[in-house]
N, C-alpha and C. Protein backbone atom coordinates (compact mmCIF):
# COMPACT_ATOMS: atom_id res chain seq x y z
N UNK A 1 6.36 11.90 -16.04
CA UNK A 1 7.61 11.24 -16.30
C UNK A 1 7.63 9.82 -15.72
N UNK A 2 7.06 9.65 -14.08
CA UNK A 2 6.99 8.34 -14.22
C UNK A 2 5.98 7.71 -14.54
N UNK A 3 5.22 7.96 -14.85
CA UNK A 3 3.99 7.14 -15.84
C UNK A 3 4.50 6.75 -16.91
N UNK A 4 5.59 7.46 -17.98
CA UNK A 4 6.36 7.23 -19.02
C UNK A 4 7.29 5.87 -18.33
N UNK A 5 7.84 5.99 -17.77
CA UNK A 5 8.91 5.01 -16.84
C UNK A 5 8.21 3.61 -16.51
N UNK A 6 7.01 3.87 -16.37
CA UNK A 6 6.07 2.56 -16.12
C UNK A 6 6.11 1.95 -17.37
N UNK A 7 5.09 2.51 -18.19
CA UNK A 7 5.07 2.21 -19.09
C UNK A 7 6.28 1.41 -19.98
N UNK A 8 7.41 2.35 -20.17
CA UNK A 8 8.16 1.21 -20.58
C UNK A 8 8.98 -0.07 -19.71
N UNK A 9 8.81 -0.03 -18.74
CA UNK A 9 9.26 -0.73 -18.01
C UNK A 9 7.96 -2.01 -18.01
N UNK A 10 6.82 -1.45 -18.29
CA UNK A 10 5.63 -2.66 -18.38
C UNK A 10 6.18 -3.19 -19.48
N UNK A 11 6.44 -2.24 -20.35
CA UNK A 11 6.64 -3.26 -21.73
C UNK A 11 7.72 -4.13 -22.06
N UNK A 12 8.86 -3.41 -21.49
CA UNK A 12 9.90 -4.55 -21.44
C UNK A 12 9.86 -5.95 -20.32
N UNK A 13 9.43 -5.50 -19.07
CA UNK A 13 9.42 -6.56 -18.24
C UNK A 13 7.82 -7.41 -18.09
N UNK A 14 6.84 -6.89 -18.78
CA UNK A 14 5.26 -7.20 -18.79
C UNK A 14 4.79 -6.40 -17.64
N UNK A 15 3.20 -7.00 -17.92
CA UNK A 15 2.46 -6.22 -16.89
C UNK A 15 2.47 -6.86 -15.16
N UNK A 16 3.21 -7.90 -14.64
CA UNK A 16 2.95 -8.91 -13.89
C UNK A 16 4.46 -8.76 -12.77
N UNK A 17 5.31 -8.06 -13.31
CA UNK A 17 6.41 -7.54 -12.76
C UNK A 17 6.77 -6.84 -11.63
N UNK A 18 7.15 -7.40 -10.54
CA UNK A 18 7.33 -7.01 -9.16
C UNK A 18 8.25 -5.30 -9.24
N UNK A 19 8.83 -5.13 -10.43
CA UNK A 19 9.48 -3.99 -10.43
C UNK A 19 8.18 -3.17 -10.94
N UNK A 20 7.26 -3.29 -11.93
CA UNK A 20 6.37 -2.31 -12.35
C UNK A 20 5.38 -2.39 -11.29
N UNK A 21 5.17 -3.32 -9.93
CA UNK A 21 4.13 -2.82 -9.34
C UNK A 21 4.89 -1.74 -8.20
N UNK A 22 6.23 -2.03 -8.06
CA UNK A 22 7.16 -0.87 -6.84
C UNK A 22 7.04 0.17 -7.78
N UNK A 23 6.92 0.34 -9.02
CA UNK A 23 6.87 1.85 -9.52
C UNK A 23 5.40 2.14 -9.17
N UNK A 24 4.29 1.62 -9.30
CA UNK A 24 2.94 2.16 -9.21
C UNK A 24 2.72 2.45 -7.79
N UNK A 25 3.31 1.70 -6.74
CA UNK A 25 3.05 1.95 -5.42
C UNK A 25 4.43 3.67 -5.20
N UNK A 26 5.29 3.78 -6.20
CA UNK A 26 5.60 4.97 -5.88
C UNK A 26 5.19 6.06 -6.41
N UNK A 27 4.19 5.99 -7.79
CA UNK A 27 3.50 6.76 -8.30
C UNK A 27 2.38 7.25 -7.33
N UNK A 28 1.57 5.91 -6.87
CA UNK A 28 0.66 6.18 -5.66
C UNK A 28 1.03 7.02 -4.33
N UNK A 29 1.93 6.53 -3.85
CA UNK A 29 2.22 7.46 -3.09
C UNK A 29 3.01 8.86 -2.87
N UNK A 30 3.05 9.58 -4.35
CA UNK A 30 3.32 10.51 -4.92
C UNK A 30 1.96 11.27 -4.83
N UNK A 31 0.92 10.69 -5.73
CA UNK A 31 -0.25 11.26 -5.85
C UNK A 31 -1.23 11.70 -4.43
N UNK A 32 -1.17 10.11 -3.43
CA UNK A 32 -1.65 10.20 -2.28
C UNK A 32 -1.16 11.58 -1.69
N UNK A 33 0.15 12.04 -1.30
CA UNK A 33 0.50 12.92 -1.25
C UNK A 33 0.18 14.38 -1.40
N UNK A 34 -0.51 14.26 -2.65
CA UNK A 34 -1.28 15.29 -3.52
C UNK A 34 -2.71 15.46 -3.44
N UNK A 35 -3.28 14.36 -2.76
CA UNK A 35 -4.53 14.57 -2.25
C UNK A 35 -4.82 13.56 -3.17
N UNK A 36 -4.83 13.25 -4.10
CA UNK A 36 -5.15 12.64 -5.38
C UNK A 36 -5.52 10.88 -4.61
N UNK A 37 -6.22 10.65 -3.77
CA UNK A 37 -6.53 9.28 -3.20
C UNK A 37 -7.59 8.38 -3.94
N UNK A 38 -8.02 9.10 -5.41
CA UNK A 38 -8.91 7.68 -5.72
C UNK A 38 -7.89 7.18 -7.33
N UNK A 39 -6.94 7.99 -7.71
CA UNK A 39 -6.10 7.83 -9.03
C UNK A 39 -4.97 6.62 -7.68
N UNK A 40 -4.68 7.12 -6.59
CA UNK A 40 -3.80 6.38 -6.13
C UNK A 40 -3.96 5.17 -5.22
N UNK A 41 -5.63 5.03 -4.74
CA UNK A 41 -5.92 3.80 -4.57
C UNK A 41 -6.18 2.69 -5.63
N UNK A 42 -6.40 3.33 -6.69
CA UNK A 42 -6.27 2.45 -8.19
C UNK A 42 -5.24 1.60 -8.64
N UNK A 43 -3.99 2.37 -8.41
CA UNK A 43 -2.98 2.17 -8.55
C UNK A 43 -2.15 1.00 -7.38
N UNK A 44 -2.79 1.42 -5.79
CA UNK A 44 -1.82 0.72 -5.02
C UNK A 44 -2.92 -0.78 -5.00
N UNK A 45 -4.00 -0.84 -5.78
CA UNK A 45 -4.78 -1.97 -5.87
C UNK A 45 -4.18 -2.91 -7.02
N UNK A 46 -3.68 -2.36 -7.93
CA UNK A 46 -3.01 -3.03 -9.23
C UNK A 46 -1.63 -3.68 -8.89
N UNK A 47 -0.44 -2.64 -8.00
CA UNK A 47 0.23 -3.04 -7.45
C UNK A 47 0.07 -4.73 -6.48
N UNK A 48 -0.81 -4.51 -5.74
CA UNK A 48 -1.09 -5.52 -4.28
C UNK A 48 -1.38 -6.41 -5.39
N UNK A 49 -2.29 -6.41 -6.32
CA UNK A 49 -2.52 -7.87 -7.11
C UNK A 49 -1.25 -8.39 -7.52
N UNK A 50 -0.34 -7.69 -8.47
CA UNK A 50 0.77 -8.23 -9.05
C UNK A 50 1.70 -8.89 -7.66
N UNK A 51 1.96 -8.48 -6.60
CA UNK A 51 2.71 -8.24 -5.56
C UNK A 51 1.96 -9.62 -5.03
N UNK A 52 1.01 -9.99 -4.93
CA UNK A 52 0.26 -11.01 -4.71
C UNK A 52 0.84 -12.02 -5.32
N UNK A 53 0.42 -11.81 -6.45
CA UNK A 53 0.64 -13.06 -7.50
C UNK A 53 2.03 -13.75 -7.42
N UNK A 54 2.82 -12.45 -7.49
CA UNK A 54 4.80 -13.29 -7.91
C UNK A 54 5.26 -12.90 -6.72
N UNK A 55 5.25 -12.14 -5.60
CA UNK A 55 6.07 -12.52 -4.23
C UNK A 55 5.78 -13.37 -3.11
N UNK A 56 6.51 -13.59 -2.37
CA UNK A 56 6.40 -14.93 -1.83
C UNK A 56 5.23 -14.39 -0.71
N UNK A 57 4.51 -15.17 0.08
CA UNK A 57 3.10 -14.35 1.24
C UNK A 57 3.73 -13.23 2.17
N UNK A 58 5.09 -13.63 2.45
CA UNK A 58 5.60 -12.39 3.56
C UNK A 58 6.83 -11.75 2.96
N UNK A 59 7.04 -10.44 2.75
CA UNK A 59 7.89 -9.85 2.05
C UNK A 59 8.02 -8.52 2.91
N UNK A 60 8.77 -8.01 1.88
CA UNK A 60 8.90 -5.96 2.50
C UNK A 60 8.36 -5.37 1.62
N UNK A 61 7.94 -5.60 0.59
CA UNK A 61 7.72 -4.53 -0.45
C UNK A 61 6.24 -4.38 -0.21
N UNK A 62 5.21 -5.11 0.39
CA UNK A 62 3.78 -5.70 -0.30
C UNK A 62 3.08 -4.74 1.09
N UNK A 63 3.73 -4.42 2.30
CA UNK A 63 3.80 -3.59 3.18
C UNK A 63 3.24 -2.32 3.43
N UNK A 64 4.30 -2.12 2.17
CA UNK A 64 4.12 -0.47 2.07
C UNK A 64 2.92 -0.31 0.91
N UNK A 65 2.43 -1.21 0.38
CA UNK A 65 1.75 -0.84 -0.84
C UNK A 65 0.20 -0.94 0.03
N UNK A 66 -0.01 -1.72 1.26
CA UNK A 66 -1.36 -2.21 1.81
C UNK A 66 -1.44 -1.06 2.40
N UNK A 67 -0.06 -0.45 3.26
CA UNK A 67 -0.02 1.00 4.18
C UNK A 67 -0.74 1.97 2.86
N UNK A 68 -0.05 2.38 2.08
CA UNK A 68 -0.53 2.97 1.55
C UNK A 68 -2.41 3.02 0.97
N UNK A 69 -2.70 2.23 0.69
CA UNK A 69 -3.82 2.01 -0.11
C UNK A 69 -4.90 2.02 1.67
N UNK A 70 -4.99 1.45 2.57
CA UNK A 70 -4.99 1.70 3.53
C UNK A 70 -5.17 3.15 4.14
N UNK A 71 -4.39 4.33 4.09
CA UNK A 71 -4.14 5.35 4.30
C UNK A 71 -5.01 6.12 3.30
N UNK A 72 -4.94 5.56 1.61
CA UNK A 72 -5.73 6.40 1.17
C UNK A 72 -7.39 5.91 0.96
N UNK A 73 -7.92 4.66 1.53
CA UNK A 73 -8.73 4.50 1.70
C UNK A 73 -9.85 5.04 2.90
N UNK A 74 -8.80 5.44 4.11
CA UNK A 74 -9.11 6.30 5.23
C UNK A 74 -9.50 7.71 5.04
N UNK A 75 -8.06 8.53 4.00
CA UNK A 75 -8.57 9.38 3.86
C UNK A 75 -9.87 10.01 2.84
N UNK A 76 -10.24 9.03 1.94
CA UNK A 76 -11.50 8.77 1.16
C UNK A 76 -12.86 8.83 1.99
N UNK A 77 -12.63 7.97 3.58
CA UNK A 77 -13.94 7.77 4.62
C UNK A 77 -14.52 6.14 4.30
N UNK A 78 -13.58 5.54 3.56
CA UNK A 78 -14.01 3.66 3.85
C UNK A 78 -13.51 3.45 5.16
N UNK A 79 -13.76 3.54 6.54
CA UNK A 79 -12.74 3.36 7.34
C UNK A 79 -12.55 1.66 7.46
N UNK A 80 -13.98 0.97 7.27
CA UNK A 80 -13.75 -0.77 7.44
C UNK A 80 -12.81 -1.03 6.23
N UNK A 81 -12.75 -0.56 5.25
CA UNK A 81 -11.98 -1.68 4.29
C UNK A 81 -10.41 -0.87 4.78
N UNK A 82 -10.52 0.16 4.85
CA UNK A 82 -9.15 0.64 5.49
C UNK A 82 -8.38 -0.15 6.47
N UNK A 83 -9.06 -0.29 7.76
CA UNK A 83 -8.92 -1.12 8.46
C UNK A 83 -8.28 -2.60 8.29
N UNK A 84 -8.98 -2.92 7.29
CA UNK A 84 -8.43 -4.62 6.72
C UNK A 84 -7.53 -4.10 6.74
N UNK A 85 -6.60 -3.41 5.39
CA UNK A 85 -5.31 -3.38 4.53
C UNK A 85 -4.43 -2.69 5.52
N UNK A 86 -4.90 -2.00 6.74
CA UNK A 86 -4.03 -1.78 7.77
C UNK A 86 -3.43 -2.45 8.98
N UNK A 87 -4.46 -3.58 8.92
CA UNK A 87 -4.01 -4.57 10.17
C UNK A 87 -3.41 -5.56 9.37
N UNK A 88 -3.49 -5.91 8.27
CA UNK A 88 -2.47 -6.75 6.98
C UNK A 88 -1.24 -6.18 6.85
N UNK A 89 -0.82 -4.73 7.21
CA UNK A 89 0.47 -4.64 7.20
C UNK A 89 0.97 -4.55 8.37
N UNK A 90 0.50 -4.11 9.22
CA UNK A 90 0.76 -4.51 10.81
C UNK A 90 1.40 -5.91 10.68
N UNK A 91 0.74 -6.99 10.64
CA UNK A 91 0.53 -8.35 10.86
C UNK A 91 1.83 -8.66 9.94
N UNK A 92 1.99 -8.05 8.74
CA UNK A 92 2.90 -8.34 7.65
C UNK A 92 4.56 -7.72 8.37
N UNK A 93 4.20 -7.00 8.25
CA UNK A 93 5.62 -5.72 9.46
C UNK A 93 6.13 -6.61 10.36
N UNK A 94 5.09 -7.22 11.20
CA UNK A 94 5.42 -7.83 12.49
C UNK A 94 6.17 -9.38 11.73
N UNK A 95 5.71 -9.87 10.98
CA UNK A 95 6.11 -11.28 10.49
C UNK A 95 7.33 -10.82 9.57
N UNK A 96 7.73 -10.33 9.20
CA UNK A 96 9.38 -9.79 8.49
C UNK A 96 10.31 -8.87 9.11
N UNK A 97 9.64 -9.04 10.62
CA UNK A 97 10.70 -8.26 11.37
C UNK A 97 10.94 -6.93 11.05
N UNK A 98 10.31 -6.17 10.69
CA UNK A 98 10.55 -4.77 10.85
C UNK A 98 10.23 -3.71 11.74
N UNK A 99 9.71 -4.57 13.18
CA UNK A 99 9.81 -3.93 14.46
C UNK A 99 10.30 -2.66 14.29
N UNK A 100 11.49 -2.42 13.72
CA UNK A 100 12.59 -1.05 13.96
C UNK A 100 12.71 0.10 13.20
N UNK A 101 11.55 -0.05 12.72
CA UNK A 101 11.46 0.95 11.40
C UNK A 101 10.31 2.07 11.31
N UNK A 102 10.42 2.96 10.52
CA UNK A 102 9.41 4.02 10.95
C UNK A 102 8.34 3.40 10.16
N UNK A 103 8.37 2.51 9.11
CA UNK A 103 6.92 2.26 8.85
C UNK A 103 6.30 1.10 9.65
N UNK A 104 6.84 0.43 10.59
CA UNK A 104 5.56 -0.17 11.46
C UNK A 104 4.80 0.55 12.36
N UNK A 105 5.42 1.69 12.77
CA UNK A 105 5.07 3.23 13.56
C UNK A 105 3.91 3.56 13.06
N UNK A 106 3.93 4.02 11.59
CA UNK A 106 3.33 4.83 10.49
C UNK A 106 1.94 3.56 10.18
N UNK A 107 2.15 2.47 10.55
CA UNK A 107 1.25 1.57 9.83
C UNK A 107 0.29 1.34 11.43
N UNK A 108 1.32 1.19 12.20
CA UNK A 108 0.01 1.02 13.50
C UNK A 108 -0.66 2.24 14.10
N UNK A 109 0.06 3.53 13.40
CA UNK A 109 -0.11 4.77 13.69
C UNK A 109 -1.81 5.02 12.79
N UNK A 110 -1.98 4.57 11.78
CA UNK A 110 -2.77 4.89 10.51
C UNK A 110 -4.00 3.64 11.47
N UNK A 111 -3.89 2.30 11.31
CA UNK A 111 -4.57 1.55 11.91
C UNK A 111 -5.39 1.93 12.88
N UNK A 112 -4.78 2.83 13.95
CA UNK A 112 -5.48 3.08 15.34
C UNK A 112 -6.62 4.04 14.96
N UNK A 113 -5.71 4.95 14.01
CA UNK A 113 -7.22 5.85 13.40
C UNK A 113 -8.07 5.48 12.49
N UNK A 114 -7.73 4.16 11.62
CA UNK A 114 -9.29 3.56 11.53
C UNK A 114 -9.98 2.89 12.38
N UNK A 115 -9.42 2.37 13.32
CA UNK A 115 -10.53 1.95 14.16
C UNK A 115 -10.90 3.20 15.14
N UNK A 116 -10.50 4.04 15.55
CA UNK A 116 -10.94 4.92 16.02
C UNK A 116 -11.77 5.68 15.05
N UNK A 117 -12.12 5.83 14.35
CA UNK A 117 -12.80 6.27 12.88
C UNK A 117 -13.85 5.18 13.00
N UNK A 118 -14.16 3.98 13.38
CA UNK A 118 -15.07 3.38 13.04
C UNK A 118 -15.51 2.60 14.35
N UNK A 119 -15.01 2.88 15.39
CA UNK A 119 -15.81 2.73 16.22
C UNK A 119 -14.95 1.83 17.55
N UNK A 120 -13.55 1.44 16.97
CA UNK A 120 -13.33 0.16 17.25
C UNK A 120 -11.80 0.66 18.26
N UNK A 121 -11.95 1.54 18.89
CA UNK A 121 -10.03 2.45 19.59
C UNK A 121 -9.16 1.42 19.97
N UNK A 122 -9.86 0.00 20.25
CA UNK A 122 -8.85 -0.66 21.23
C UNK A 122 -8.60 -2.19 19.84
């Protein structure tokens, strides 16, 4: 159903649309959920490009899509490229002020275990 929802929402708003990449980063993290981490790192990679392209460098939305892709790149066993897209939302979290929220928790929470995963705890 939301793959249907994408879809037309790609078609009315195009493929380049800050609203069709928040649907793929919630499809992704639907699937991630499901174990499903290489259909939903696909997805939160398509997202981060569009999210790239048309939002401004520091936002809230672009966050959750690096956490995610991040998370399911960890649980895949990339822990270095994990690592990147986890200290990018750290860094991103910290620069839009969301100190107070459970996903800077969840994002430095995920971070520590890739570097602990790859060698790097501190």
């Amino acid at each position: 159903m939301l793959r249907q929802a994408i879809a037309v929402k790609r078609k009315a708003l195009g493929d380049r649309d800050p609203e069709v990449a928040e649907d793929q980063v919630v499809l992704a993290d639907m699937l991630a959920d499901r174990g499903d981490f290489v259909v939903a790192e696909s997805l939160y990679r398509a997202a981060l490009v569009i999210q790239r392209e048309t939002l401004r460098v520091q936002n809230r939305f672009t966050p959750r899509t690096l956490l995610g892709l991040g998370r399911s790149l960890l649980a895949r066993g990339d822990r270095e490229a994990a690592e990147q897209f986890l200290r990018e939302a750290v860094a991103m979290l910290r620069a839009v002020r969301q100190f107070d929220t459970p996903r800077i928790a969840e994002a430095e929470s995920a971070l520590a275990r890739a570097r602990a995963a790859t060698g790097h705890p501190r």
